[in-house]
N, C-alpha and C. Protein backbone atom coordinates (compact mmCIF):
# COMPACT_ATOMS: atom_id res chain seq x y z
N UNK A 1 29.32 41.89 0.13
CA UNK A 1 28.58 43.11 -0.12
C UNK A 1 28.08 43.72 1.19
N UNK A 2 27.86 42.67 1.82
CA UNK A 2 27.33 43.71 3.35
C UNK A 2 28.08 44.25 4.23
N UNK A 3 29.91 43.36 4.06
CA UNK A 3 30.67 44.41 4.76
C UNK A 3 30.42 45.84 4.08
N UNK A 4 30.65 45.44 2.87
CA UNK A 4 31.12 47.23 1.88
C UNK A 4 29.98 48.03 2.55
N UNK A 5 28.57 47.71 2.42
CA UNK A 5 27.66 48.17 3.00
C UNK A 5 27.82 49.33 4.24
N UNK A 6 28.32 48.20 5.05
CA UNK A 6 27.88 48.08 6.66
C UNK A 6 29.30 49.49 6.94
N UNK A 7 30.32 49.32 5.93
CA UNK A 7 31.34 50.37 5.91
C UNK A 7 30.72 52.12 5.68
N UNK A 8 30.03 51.80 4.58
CA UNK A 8 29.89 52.92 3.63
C UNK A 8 28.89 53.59 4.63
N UNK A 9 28.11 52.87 5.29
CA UNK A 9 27.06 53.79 6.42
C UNK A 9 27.55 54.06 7.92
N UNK A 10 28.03 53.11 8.28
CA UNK A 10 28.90 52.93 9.32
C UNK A 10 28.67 54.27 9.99
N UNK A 11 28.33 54.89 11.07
CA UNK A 11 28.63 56.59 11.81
C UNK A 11 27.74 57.41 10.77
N UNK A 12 27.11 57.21 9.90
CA UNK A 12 26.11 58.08 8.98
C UNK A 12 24.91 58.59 9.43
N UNK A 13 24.71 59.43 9.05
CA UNK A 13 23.54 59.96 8.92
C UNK A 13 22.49 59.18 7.57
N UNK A 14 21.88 57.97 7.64
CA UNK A 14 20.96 57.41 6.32
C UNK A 14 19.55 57.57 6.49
N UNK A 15 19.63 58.35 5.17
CA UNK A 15 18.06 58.87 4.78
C UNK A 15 17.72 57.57 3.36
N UNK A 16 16.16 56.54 3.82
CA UNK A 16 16.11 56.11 2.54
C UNK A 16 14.66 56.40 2.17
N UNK A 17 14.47 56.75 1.26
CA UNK A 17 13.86 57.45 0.39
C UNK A 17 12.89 56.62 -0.65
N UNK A 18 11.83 56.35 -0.58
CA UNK A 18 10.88 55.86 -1.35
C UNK A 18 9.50 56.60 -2.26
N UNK A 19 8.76 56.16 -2.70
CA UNK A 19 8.56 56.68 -3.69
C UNK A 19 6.60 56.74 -2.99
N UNK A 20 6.47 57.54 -2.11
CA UNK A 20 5.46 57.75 -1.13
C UNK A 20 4.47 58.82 -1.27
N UNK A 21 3.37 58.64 -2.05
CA UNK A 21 2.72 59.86 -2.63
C UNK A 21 2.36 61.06 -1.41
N UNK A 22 2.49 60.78 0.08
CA UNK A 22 1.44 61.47 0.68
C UNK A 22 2.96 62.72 1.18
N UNK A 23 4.33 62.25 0.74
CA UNK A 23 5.37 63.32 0.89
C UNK A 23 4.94 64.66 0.30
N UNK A 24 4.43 65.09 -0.49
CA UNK A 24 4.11 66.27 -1.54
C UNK A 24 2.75 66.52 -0.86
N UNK A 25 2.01 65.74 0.02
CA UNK A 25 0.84 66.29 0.09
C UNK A 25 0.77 66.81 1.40
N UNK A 26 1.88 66.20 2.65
CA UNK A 26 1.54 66.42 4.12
C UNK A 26 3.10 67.08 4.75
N UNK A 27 4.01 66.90 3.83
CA UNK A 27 5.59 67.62 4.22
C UNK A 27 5.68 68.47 3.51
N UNK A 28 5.99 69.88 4.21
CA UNK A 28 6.60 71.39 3.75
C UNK A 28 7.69 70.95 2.34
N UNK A 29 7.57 72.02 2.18
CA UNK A 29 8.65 72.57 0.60
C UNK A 29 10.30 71.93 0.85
N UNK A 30 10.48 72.23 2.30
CA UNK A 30 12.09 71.77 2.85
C UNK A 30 12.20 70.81 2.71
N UNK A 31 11.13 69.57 3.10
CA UNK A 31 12.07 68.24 3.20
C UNK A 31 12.99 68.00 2.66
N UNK A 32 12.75 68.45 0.92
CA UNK A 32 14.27 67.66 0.15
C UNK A 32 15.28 68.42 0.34
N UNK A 33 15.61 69.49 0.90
CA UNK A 33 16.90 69.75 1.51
C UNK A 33 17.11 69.07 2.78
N UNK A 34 16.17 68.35 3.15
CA UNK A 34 16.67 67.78 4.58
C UNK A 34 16.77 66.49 4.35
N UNK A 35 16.62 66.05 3.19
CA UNK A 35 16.52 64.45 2.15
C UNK A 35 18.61 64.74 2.13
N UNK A 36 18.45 65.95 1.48
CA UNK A 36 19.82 66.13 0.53
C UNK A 36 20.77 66.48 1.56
N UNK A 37 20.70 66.75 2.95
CA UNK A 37 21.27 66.93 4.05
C UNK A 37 22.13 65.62 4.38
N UNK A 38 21.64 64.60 4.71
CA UNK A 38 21.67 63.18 4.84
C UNK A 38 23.49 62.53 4.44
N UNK A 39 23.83 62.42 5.11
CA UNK A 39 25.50 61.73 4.46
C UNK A 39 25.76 60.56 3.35
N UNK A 40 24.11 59.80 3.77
CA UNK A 40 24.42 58.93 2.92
C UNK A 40 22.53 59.15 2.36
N UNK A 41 22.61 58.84 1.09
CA UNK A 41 20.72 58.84 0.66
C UNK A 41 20.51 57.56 -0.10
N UNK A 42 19.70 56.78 0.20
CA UNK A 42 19.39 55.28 -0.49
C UNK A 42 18.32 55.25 -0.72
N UNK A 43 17.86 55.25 -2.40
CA UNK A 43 16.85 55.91 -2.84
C UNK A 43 16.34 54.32 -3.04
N UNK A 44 14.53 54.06 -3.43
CA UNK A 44 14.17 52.83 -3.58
C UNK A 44 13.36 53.13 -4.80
N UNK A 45 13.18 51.66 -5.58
CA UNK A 45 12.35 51.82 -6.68
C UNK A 45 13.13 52.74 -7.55
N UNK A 46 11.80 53.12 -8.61
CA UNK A 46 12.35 54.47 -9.51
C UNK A 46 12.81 55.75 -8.74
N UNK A 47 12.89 55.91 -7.35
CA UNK A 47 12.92 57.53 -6.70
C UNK A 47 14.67 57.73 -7.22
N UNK A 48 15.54 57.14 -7.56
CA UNK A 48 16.22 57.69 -8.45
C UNK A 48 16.16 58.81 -9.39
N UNK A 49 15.54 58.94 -10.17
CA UNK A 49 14.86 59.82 -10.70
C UNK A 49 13.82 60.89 -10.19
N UNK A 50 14.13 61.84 -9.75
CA UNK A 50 12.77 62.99 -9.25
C UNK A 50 12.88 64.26 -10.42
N UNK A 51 11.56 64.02 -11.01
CA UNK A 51 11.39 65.56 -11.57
C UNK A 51 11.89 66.40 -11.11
N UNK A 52 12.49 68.03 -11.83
CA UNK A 52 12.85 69.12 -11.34
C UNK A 52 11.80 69.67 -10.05
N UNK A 53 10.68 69.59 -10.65
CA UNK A 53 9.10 70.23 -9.85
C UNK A 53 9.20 69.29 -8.26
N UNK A 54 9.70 68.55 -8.16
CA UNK A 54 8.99 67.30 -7.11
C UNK A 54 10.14 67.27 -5.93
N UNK A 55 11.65 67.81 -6.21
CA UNK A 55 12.85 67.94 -5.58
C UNK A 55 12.76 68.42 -4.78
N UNK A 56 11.68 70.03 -4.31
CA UNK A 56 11.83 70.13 -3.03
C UNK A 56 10.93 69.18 -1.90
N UNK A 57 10.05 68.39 -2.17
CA UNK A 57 9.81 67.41 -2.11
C UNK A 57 11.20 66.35 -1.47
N UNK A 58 11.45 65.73 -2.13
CA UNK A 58 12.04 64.53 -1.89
C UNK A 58 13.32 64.40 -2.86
N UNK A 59 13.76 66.06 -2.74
CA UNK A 59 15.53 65.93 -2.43
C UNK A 59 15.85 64.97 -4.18
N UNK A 60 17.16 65.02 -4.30
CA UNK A 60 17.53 64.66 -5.94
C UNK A 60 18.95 63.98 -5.46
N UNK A 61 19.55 63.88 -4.14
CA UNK A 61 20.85 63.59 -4.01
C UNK A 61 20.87 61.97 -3.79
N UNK A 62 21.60 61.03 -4.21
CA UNK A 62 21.62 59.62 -4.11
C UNK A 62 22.80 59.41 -4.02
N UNK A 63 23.12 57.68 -3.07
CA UNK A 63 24.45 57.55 -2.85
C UNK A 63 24.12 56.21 -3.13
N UNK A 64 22.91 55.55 -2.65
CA UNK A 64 23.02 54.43 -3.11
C UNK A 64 21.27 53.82 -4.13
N UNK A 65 21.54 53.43 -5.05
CA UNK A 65 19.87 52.85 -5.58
C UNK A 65 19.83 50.96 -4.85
N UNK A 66 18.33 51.04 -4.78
CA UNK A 66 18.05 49.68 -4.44
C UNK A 66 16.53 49.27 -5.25
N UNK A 67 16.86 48.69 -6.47
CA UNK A 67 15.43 48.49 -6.73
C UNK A 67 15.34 47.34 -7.60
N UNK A 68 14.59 46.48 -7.86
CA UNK A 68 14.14 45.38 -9.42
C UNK A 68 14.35 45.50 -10.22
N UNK A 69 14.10 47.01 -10.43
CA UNK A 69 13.96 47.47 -11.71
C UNK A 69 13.08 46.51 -13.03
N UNK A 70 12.00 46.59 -12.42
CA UNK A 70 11.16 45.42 -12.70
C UNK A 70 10.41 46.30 -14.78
């Protein structure tokens, strides 16, 4: 698994993405186009999921999930 990994990012641009309340309160409207910019996006926890409202925020594009799913 960590070759496939180490392939799939390899020369990337990786944005990973967690589920960080103070994003909506201290980063402009853009970030999540600059989330969704990213070649590769590895979202953590539930941030898989972003409300419509919360996207410009923290972007909606995913390439890879990593979470418990507890």
């Amino acid at each position: 698994m960590d070759k496939k990994l180490q392939e799939l990012i390899n020369n990337k641009r990786v944005a990973i993405v967690g589920p960080a309340e103070y994003v909506c309160k201290e980063l402009d409207e853009n970030h999540g186009k600059l989330i969704d910019s990213y070649d590769i996006v590895i979202r953590l926890s539930d941030m898989f999921f972003v409300p419509n409202e919360l996207e410009k925020f923290y972007g909606s594009k995913y390439d890879i999930i990593s979470s418990s799913f507890w």
